[in-house]
Protein backbone atom coordinates (compact mmCIF):
# COMPACT_ATOMS: atom_id res chain seq x y z
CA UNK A 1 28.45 32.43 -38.23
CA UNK A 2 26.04 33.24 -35.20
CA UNK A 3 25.91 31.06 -32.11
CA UNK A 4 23.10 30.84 -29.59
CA UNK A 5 23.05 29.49 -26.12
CA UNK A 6 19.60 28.16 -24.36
CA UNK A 7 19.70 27.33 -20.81
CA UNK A 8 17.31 25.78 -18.92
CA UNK A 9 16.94 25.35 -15.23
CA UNK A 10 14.28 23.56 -13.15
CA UNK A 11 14.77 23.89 -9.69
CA UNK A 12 12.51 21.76 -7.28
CA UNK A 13 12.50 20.91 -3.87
CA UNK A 14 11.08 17.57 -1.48
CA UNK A 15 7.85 19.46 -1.03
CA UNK A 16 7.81 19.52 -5.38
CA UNK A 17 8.52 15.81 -4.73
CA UNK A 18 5.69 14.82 -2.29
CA UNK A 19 3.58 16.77 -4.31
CA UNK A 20 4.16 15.25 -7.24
CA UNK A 21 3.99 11.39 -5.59
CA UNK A 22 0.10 12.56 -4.60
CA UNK A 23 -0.98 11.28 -7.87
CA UNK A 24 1.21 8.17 -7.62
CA UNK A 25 -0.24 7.79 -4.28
CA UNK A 26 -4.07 8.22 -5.11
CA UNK A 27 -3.38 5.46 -7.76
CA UNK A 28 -1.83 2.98 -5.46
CA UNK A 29 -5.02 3.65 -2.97
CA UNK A 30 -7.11 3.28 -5.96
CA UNK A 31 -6.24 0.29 -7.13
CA UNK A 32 -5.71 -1.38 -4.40
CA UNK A 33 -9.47 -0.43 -3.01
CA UNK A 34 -10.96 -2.22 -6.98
CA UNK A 35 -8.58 -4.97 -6.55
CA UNK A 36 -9.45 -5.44 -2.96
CA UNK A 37 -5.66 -7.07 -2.72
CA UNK A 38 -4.14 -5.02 0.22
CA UNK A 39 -5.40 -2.59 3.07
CA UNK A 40 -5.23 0.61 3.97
CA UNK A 41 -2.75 0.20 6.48
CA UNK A 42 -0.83 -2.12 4.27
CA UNK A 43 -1.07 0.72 1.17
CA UNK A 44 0.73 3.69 4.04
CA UNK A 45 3.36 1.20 4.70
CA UNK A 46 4.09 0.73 0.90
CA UNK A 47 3.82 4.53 0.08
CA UNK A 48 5.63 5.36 3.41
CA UNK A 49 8.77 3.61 1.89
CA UNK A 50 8.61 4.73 -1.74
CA UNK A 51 8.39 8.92 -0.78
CA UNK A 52 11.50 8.19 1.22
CA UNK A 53 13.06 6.87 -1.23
CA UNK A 54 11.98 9.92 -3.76
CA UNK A 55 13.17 12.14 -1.57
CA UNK A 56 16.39 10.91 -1.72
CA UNK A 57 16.63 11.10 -4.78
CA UNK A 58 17.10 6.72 -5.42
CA UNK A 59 13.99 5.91 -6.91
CA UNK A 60 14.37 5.46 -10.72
CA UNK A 61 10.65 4.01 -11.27
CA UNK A 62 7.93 2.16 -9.77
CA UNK A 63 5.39 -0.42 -11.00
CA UNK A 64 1.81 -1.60 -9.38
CA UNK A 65 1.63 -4.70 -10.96
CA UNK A 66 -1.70 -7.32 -11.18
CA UNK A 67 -0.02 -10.72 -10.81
CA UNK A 68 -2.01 -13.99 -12.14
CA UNK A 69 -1.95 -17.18 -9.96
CA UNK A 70 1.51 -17.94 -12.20
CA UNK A 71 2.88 -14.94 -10.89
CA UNK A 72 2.38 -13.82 -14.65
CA UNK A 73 1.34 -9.36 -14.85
CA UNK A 74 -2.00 -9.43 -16.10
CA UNK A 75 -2.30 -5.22 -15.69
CA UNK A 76 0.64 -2.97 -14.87
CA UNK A 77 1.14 0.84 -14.05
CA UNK A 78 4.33 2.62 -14.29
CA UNK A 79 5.55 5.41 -12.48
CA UNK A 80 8.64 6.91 -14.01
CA UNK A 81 10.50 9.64 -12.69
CA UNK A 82 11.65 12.22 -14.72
CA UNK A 83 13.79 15.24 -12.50
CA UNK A 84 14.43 17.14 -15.71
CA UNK A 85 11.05 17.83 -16.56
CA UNK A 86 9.61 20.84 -17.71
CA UNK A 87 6.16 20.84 -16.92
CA UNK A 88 4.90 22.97 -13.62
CA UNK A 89 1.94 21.04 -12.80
CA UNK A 90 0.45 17.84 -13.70
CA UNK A 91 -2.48 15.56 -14.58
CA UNK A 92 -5.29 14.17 -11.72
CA UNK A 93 -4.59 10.66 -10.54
CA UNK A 94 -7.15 8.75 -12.17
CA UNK A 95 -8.18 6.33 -15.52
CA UNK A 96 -7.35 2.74 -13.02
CA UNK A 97 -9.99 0.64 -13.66
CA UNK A 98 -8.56 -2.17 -12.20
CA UNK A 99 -10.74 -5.24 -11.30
CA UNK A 100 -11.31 -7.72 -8.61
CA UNK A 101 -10.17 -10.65 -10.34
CA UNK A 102 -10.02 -14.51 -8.70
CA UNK A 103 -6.75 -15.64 -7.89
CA UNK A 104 -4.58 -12.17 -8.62
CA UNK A 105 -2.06 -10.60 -6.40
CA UNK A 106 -0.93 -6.79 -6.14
CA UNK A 107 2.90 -6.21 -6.37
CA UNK A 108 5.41 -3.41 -6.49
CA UNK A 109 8.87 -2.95 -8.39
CA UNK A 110 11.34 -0.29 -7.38
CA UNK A 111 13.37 0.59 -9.80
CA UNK A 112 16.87 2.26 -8.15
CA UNK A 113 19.00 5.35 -9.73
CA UNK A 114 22.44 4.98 -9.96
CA UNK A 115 23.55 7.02 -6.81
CA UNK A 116 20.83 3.72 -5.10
CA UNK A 117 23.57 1.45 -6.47
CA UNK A 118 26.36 3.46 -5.74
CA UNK A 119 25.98 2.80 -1.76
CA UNK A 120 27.07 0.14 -0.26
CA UNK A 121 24.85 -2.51 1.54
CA UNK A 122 25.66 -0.94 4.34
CA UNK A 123 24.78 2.37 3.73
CA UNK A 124 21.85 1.20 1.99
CA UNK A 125 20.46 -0.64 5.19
CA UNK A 126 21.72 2.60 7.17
CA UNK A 127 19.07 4.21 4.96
CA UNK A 128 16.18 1.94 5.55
CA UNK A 129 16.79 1.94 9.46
CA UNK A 130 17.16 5.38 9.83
CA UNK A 131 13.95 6.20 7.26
CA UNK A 132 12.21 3.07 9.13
CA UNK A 133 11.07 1.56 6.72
CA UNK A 134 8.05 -0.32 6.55
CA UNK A 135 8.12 -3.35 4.13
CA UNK A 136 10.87 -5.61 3.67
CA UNK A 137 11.89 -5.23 0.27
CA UNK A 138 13.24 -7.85 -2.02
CA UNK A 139 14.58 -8.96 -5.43
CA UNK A 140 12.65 -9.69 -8.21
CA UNK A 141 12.75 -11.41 -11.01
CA UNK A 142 10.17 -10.26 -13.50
CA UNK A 143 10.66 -8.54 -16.54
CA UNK A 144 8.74 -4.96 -15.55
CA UNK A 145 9.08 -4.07 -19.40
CA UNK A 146 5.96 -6.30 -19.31
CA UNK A 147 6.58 -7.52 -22.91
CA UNK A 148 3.39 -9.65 -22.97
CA UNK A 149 1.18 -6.56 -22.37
CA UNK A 150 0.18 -3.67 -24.53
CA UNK A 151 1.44 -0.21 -23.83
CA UNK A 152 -0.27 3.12 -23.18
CA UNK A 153 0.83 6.59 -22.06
CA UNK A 154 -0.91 8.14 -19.36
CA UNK A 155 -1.05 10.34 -16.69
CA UNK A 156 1.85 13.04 -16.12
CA UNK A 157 2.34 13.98 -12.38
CA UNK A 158 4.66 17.30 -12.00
CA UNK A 159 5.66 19.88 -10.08
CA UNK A 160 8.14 22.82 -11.04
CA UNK A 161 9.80 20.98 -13.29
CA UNK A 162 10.19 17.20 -11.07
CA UNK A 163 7.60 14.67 -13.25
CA UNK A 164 6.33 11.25 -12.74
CA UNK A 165 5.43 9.92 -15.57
CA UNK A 166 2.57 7.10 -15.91
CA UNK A 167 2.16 4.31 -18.58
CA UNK A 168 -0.04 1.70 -18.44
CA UNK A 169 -0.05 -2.10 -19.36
CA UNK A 170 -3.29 -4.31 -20.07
């Protein structure tokens, strides 16, 4: 009887982090320039927060989601972050042909890791002061499995082995 032994080891650092959120972060300016929803200023605010959080290591996933007058996701994009990845570099931001509709607003969902929930309030608002964050950040309620909306994969954002990976919902 033989036995074999495979290791594998990804090692990645904050700078394999931010470069990997550059796709994430073209998509969010993208979609928010079609949709016309939020500004510029508004979009480095947004982004601001969720790298911080990446860096840290607390961010599980994150959602762009098109919200109908109901407050109903009409279009969603999911971010999903993967640290034991294996691929070195990733796809183009890209394929978010988002539209301009009447009565639609943009959200995000943060989805938190474990070591997030692990913290208490305190610490957790310790974080956000000392990271100054931008936007005030609240609950929410809506089902981000978006069960009303069909499923695609997309993009994959990597570096060295740290991978964001995109699905969409129409």
């Amino acid at each position: 009887m033989s036995y074999n032994t495979y290791t594998t080891t990804s090692t990645y650092t904050v700078v394999d982090i931010r470069k990997t959120f550059e796709g994430f972060e073209a998509d969010l300016r993208m979609i928010a320039r079609r949709t016309e929803k939020w500004t510029t200023e508004y979009v480095d605010m947004v982004f601001h927060d969720i790298i911080k959080l990446a860096e840290a290591k607390f961010l599980r996933s994150v959602d762009i989601v098109l919200l109908n007058s109901a407050d109903q996701p009409i279009r969603a994009a999911k971010y999903t972050v993967n640290e034991a990845g294996n691929s070195i570099t990733g796809d183009r931001a890209g394929g978010n042909d988002w539209q301009n509709l009447l009565n639609t607003q943009l959200s995000v969902i943060l989805s938190y890791t474990s070591s997030w929930h692990s913290l208490t309030q305190q610490q957790q608002q310790n974080f956000r002061q000392e990271n100054k964050f931008k936007i005030g950040w609240c609950a929410s309620n809506l089902d981000n499995s978006f069960p009303s909306l069909s499923k695609q994969a997309a993009q994959n954002f990597a570096s060295n082995g740290y991978e964001l990976n995109k699905t969409n919902y129409k």
